[in-house]
PDB file of N, CA and C in Angstrom:
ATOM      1  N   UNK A   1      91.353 -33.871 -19.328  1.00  0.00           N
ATOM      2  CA  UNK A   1      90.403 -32.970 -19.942  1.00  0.00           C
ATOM      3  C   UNK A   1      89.044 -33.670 -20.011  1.00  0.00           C
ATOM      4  N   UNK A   2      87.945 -33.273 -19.317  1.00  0.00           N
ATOM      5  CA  UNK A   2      86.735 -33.906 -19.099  1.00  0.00           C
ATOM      6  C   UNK A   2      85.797 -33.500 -20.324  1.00  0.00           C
ATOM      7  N   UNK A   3      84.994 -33.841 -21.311  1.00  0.00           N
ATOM      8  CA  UNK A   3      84.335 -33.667 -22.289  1.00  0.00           C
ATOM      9  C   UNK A   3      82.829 -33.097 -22.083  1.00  0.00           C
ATOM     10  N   UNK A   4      82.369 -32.171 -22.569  1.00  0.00           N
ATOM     11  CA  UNK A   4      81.413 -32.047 -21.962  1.00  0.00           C
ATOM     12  C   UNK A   4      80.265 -32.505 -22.650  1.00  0.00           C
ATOM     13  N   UNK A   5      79.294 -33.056 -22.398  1.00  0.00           N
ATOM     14  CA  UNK A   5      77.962 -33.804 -23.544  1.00  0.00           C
ATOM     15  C   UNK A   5      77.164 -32.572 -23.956  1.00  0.00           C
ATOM     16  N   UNK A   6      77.201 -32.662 -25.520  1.00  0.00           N
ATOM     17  CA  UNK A   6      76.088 -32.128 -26.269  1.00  0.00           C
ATOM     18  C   UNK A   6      74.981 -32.989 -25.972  1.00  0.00           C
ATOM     19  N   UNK A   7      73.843 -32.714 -26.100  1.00  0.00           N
ATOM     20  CA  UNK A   7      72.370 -33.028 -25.948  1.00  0.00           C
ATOM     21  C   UNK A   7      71.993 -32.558 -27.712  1.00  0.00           C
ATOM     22  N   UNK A   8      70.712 -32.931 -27.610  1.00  0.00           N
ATOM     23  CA  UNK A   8      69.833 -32.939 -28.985  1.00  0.00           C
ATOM     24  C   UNK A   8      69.242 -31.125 -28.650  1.00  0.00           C
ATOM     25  N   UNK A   9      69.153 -30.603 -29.543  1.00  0.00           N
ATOM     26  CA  UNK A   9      67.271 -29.256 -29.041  1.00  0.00           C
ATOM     27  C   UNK A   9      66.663 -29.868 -28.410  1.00  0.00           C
ATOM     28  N   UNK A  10      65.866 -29.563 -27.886  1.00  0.00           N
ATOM     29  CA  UNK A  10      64.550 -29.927 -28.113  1.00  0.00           C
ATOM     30  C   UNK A  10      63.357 -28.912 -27.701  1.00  0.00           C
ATOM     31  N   UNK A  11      62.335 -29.366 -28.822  1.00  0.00           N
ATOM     32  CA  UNK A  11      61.562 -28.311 -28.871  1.00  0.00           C
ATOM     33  C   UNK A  11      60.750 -28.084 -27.593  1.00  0.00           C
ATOM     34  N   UNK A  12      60.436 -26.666 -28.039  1.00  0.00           N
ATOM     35  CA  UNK A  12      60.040 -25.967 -26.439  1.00  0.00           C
ATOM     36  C   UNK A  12      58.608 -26.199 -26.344  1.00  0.00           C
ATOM     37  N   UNK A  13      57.867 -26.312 -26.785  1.00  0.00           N
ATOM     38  CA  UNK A  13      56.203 -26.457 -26.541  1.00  0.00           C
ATOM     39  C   UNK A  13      56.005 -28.119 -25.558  1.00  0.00           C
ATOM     40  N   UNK A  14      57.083 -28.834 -25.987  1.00  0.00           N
ATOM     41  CA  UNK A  14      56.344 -30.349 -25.289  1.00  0.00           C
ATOM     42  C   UNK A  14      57.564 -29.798 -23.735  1.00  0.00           C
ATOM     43  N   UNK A  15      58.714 -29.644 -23.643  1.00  0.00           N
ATOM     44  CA  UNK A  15      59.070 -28.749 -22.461  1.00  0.00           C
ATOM     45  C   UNK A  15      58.230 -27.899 -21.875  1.00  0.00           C
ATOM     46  N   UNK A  16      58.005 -26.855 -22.034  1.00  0.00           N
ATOM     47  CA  UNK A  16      57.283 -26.230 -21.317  1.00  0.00           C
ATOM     48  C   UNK A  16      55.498 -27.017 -20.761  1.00  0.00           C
ATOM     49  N   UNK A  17      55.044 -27.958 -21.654  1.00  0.00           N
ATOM     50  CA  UNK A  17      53.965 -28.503 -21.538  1.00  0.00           C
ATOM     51  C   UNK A  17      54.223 -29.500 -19.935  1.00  0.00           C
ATOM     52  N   UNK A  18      55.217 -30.167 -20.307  1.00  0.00           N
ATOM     53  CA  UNK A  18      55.760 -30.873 -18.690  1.00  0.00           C
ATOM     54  C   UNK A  18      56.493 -30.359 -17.555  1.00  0.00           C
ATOM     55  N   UNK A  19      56.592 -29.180 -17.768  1.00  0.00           N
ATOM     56  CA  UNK A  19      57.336 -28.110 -16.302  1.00  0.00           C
ATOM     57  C   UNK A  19      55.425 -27.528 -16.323  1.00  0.00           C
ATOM     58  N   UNK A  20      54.347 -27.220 -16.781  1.00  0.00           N
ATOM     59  CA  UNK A  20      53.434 -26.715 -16.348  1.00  0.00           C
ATOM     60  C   UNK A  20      52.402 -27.965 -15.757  1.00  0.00           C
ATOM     61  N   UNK A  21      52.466 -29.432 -15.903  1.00  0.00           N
ATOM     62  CA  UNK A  21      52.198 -30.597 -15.556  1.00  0.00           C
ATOM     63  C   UNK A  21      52.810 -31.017 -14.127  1.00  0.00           C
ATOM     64  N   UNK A  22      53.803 -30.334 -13.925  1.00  0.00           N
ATOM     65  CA  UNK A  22      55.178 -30.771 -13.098  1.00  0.00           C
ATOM     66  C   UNK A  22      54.471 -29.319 -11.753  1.00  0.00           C
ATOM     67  N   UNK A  23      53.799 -28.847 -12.456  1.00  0.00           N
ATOM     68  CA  UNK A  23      53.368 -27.794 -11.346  1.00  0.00           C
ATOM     69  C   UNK A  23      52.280 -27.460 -10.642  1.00  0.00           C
ATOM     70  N   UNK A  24      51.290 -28.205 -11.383  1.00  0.00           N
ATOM     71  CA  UNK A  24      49.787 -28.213 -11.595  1.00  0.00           C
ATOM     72  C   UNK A  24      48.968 -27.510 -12.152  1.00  0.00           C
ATOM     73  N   UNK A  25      49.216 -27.220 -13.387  1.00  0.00           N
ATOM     74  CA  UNK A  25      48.963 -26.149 -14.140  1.00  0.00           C
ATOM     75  C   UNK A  25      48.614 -27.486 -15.278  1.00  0.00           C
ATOM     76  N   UNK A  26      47.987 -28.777 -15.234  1.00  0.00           N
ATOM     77  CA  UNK A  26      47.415 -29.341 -16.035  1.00  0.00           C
ATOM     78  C   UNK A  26      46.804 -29.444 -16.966  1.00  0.00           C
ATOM     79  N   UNK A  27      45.362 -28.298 -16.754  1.00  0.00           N
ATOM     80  CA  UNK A  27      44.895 -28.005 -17.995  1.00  0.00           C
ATOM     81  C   UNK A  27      45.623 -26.974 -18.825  1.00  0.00           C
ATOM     82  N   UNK A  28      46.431 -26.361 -18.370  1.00  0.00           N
ATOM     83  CA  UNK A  28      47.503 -25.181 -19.369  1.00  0.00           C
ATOM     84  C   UNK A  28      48.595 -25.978 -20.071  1.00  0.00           C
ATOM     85  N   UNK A  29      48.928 -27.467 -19.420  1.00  0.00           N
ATOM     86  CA  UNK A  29      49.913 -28.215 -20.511  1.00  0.00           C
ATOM     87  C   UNK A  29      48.989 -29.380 -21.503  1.00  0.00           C
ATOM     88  N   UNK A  30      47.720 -29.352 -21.151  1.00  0.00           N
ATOM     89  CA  UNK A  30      46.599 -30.426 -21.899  1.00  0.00           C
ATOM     90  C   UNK A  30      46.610 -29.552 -22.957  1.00  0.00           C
ATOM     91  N   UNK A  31      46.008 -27.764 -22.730  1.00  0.00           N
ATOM     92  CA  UNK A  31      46.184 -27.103 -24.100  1.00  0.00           C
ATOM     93  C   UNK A  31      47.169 -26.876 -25.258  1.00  0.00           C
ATOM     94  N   UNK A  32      48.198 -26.988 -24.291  1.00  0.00           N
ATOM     95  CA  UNK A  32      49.115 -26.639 -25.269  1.00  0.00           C
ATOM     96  C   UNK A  32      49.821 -28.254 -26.299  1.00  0.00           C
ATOM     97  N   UNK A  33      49.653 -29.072 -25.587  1.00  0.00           N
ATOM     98  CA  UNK A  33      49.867 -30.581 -26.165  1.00  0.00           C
ATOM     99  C   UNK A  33      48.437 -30.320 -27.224  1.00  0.00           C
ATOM    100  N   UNK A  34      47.556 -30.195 -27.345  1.00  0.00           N
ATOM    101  CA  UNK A  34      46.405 -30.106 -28.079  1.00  0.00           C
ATOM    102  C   UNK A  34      46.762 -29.150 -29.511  1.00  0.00           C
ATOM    103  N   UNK A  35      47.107 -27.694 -28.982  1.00  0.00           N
ATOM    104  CA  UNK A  35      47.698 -27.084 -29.734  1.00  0.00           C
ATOM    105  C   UNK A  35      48.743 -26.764 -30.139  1.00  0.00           C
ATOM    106  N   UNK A  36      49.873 -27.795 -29.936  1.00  0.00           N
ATOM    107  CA  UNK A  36      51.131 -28.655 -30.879  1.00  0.00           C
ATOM    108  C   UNK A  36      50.470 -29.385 -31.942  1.00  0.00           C
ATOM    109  N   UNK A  37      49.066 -29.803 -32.004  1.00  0.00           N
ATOM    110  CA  UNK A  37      48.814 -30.666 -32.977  1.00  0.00           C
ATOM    111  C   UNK A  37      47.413 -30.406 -33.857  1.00  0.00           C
ATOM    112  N   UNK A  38      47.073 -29.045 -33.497  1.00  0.00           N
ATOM    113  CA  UNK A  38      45.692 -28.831 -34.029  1.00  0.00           C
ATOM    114  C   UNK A  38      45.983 -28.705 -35.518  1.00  0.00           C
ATOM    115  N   UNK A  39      46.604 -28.713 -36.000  1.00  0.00           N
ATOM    116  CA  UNK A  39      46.642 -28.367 -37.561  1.00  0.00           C
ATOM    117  C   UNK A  39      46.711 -29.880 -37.802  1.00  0.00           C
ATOM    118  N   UNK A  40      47.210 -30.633 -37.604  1.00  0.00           N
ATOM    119  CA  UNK A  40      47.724 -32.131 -37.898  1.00  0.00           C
ATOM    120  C   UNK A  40      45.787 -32.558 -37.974  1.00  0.00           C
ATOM    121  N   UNK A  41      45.538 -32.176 -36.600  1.00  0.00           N
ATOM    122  CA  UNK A  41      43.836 -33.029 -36.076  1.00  0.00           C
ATOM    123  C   UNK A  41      42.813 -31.884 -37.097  1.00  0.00           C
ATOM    124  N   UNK A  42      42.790 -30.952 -37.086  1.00  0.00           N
ATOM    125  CA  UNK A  42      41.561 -30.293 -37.774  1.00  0.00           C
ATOM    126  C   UNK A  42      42.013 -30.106 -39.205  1.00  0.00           C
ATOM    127  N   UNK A  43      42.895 -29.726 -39.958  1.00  0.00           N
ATOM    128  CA  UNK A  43      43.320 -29.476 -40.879  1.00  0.00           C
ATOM    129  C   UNK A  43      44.058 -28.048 -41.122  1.00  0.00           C
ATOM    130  N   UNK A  44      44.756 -27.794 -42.067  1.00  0.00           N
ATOM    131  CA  UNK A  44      45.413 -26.756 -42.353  1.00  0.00           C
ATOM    132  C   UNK A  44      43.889 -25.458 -42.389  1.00  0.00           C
ATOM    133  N   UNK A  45      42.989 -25.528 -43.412  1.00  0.00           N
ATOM    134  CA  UNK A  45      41.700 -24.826 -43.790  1.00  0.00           C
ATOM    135  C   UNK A  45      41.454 -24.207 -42.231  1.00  0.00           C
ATOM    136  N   UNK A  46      41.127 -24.946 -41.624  1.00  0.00           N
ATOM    137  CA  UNK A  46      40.313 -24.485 -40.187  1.00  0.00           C
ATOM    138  C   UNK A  46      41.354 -24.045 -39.313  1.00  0.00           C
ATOM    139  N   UNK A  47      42.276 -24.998 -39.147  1.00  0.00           N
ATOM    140  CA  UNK A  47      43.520 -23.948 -38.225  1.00  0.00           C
ATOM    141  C   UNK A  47      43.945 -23.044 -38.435  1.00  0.00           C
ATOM    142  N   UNK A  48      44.022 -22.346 -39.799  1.00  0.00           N
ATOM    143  CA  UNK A  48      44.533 -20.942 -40.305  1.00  0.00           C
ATOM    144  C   UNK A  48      43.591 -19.965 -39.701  1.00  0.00           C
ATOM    145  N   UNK A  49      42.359 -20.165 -39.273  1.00  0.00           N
ATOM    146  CA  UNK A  49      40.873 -19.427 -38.601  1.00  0.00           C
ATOM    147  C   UNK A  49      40.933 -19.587 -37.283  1.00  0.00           C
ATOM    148  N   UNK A  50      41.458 -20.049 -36.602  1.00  0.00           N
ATOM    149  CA  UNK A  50      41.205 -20.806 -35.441  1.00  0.00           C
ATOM    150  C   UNK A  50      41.906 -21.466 -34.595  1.00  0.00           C
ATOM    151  N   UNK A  51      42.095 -21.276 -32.937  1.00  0.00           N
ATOM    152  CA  UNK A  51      43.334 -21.998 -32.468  1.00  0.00           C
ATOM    153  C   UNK A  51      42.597 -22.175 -30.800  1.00  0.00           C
ATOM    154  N   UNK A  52      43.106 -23.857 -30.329  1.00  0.00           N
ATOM    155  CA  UNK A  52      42.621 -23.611 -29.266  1.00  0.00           C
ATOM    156  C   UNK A  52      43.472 -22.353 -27.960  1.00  0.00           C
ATOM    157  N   UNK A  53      42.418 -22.420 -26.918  1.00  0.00           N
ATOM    158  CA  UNK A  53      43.022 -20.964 -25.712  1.00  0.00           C
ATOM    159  C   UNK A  53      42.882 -21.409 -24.762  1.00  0.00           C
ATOM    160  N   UNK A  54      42.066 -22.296 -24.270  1.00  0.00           N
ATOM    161  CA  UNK A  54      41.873 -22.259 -22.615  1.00  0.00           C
ATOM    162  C   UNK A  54      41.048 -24.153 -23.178  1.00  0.00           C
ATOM    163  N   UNK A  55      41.143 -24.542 -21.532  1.00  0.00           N
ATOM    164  CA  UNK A  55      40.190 -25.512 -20.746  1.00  0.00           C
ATOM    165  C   UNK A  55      40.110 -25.808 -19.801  1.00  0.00           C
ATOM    166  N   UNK A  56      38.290 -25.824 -19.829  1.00  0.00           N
ATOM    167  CA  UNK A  56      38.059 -26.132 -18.404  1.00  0.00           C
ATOM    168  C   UNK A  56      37.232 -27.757 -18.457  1.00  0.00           C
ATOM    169  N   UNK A  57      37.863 -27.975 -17.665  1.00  0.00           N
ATOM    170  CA  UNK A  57      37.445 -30.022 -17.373  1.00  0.00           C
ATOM    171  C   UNK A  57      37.227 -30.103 -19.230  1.00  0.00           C
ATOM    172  N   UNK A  58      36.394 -30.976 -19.077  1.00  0.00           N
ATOM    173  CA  UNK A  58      36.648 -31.564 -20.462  1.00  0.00           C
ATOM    174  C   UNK A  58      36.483 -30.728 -21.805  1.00  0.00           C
ATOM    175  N   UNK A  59      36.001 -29.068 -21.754  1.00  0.00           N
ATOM    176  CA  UNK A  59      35.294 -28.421 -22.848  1.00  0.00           C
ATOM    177  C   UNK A  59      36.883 -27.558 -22.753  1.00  0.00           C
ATOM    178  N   UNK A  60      37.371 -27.641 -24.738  1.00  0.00           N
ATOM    179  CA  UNK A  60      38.109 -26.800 -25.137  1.00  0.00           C
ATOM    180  C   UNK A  60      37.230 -25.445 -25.293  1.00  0.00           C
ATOM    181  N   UNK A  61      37.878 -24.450 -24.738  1.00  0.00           N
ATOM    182  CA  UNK A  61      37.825 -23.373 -25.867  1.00  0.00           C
ATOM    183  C   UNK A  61      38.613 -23.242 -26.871  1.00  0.00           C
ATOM    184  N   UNK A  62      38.047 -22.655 -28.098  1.00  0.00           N
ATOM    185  CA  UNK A  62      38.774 -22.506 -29.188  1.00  0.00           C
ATOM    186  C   UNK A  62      38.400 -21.152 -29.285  1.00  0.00           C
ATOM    187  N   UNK A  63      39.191 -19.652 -29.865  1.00  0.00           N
ATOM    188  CA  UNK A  63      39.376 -18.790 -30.514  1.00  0.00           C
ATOM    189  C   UNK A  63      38.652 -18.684 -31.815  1.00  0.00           C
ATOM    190  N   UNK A  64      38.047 -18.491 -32.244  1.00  0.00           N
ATOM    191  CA  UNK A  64      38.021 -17.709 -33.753  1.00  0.00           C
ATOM    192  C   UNK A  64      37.562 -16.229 -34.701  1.00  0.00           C
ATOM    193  N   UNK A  65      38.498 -16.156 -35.276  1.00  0.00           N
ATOM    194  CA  UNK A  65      38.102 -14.696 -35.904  1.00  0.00           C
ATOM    195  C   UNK A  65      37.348 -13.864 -36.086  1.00  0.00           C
ATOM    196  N   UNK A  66      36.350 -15.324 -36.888  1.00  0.00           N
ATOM    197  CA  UNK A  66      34.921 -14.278 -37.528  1.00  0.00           C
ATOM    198  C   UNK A  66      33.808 -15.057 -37.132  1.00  0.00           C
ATOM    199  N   UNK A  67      32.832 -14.613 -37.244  1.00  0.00           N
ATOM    200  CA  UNK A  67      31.705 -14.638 -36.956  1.00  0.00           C
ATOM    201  C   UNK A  67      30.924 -15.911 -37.344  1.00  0.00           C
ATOM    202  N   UNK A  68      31.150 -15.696 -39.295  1.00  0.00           N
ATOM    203  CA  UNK A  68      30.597 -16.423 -40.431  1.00  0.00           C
ATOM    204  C   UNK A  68      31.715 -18.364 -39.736  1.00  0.00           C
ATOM    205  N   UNK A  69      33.049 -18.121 -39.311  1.00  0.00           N
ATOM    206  CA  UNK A  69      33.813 -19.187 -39.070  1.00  0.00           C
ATOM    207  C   UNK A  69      33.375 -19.758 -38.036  1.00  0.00           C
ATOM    208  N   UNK A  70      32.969 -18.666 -36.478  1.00  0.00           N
ATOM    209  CA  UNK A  70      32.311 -19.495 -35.416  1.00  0.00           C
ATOM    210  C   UNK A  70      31.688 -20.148 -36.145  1.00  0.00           C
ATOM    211  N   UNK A  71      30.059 -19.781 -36.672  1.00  0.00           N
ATOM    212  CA  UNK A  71      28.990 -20.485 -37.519  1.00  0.00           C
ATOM    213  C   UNK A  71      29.225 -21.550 -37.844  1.00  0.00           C
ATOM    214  N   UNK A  72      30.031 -21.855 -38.289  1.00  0.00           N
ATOM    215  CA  UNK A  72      30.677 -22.812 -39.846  1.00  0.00           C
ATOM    216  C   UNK A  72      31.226 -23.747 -38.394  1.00  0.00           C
ATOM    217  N   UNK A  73      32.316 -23.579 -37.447  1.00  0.00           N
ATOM    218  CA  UNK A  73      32.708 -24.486 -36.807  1.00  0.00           C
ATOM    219  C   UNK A  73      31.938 -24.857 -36.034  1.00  0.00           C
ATOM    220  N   UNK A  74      30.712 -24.388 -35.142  1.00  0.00           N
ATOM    221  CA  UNK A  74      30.026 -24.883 -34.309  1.00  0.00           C
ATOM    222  C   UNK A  74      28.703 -26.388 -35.215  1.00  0.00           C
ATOM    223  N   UNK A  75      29.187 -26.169 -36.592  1.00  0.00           N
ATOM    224  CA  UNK A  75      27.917 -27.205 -37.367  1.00  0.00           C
ATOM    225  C   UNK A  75      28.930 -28.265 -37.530  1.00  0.00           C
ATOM    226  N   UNK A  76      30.366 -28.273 -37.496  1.00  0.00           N
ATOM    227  CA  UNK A  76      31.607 -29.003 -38.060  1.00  0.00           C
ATOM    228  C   UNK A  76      32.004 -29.672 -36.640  1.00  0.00           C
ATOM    229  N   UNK A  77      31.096 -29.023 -34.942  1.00  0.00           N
ATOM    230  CA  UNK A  77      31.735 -29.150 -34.010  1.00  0.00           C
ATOM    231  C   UNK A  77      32.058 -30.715 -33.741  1.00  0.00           C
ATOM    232  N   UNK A  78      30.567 -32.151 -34.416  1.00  0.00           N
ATOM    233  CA  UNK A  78      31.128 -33.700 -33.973  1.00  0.00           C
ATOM    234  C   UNK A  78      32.658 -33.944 -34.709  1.00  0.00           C
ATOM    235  N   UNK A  79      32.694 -33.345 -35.923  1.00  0.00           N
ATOM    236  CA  UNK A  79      33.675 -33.910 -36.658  1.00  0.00           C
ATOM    237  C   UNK A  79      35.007 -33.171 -36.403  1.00  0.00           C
ATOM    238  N   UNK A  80      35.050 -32.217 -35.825  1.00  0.00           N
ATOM    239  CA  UNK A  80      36.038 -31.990 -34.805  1.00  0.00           C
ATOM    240  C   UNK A  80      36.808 -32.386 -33.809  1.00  0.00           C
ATOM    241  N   UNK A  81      35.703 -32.758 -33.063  1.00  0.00           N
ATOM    242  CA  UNK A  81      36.067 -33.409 -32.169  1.00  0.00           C
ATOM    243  C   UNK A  81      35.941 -35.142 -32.384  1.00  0.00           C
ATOM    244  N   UNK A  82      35.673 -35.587 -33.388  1.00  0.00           N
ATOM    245  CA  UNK A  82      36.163 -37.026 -33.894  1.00  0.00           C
ATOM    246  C   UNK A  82      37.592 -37.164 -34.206  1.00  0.00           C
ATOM    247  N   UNK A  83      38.151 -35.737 -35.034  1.00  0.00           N
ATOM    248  CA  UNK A  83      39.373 -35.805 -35.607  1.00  0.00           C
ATOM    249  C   UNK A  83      40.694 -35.236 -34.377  1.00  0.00           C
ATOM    250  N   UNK A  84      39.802 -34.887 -33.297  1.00  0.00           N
ATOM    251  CA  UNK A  84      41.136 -34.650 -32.380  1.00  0.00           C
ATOM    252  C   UNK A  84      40.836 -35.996 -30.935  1.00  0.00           C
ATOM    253  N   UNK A  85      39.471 -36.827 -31.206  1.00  0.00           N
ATOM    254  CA  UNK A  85      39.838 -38.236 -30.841  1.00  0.00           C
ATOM    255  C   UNK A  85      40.862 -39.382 -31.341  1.00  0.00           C
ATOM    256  N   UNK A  86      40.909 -38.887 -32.445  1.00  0.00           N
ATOM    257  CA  UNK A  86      42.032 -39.616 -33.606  1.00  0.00           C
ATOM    258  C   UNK A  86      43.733 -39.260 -33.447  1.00  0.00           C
ATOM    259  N   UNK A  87      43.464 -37.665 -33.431  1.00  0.00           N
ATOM    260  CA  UNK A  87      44.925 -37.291 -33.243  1.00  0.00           C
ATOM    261  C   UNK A  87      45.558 -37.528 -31.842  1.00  0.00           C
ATOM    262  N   UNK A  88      44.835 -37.170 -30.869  1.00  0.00           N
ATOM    263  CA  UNK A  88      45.151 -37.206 -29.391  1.00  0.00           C
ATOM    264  C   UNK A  88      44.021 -37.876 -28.514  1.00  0.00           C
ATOM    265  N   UNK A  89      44.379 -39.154 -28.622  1.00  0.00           N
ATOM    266  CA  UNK A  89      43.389 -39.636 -27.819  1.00  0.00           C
ATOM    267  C   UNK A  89      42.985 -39.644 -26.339  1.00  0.00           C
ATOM    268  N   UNK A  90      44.714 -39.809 -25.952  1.00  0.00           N
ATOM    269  CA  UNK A  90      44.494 -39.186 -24.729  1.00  0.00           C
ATOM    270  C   UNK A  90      44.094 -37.650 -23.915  1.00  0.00           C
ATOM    271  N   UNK A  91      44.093 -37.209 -24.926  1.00  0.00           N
ATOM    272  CA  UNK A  91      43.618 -35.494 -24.836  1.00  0.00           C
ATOM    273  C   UNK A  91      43.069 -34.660 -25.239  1.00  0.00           C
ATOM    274  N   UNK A  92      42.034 -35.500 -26.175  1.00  0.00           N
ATOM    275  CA  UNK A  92      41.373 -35.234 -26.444  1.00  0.00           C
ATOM    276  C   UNK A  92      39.836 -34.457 -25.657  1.00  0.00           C
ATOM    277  N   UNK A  93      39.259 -33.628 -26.215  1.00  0.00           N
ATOM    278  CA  UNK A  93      37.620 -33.048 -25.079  1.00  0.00           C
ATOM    279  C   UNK A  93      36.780 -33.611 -25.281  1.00  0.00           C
ATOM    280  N   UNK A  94      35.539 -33.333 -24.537  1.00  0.00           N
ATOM    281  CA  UNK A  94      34.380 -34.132 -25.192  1.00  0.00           C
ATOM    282  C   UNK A  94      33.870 -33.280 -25.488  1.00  0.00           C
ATOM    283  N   UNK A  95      33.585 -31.577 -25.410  1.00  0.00           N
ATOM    284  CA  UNK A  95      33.020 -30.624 -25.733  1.00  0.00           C
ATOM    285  C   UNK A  95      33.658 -29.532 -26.514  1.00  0.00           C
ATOM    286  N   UNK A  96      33.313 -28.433 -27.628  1.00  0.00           N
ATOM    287  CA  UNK A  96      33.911 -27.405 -27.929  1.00  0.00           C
ATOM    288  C   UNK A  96      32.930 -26.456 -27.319  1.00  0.00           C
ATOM    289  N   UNK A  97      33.758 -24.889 -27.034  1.00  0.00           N
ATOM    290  CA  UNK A  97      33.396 -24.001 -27.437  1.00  0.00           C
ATOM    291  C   UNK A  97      33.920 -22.749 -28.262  1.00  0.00           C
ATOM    292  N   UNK A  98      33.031 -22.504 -29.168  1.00  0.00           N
ATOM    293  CA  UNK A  98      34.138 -21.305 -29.971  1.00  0.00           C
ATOM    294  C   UNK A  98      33.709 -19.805 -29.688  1.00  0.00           C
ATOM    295  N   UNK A  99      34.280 -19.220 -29.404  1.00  0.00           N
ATOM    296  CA  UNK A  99      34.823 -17.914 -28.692  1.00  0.00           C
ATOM    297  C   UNK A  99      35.152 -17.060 -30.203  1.00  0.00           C
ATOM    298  N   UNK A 100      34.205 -15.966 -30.082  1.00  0.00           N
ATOM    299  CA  UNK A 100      34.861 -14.918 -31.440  1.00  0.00           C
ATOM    300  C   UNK A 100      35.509 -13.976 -30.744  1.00  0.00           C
ATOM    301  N   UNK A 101      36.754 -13.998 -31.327  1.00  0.00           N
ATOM    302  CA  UNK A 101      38.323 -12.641 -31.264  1.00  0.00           C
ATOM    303  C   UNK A 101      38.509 -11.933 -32.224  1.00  0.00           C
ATOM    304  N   UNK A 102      39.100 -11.267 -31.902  1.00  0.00           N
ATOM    305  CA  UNK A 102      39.599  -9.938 -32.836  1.00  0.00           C
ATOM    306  C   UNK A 102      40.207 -10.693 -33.881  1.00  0.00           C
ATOM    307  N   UNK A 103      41.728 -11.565 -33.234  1.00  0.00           N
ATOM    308  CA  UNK A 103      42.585 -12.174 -34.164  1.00  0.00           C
ATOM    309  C   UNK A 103      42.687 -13.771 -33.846  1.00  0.00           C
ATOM    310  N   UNK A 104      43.196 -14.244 -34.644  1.00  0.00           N
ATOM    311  CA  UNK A 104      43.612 -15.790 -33.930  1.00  0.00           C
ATOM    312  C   UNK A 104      45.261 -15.860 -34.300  1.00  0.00           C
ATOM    313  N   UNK A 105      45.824 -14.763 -35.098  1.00  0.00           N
ATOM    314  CA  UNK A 105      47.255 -14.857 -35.418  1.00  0.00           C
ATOM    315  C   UNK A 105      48.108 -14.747 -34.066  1.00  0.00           C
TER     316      UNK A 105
END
């Protein structure tokens, strides 16, 4: 009777991030490694408003709701991007841009 091996879960965002790496879809697994951790790097306050969506070469886009929040994040934009040099260094951008949406939920 041959046993068969259980494995661990494992979570699907850093999977799917290396089958889209594995394909060349690079900047679509840079985002999503980024946004596995944007709440950790910007804080709970600003990620509840806000989530990154796209990149191109080094400039994230980021999503946000309202108007008054673009505002507010584009004056917050060095210290943003200080705190996701900190969290992800290797993947970190050197540029934001914030994009107003309907929703960011």
């Amino acid at each position: 009777m041959s046993r068969v091996r259980k494995s661990q879960p494992e979570l699907l965002g850093p999977l799917v991030a290396r089958v889209l790496e594995d394909i060349g879809a690079g900047d679509s697994a840079r985002v999503m490694r980024i946004a596995e951790r944007w709440e950790e790097a910007v804080g709970a306050e600003i990620a509840a408003h806000c989530r990154p969506t796209a990149l191109c070469g080094s400039v994230l886009e980021v999503s946000v709701e309202s108007s008054v929040w673009c505002q507010q994040l584009q004056l917050r934009g060095p210290e943003i991007l200080e705190a996701l040099r900190a969290t992800l260094p290797a993947e970190a951008p050197s540029e934001l841009w914030f994009r107003l949406t309907l929703s960011c939920a």
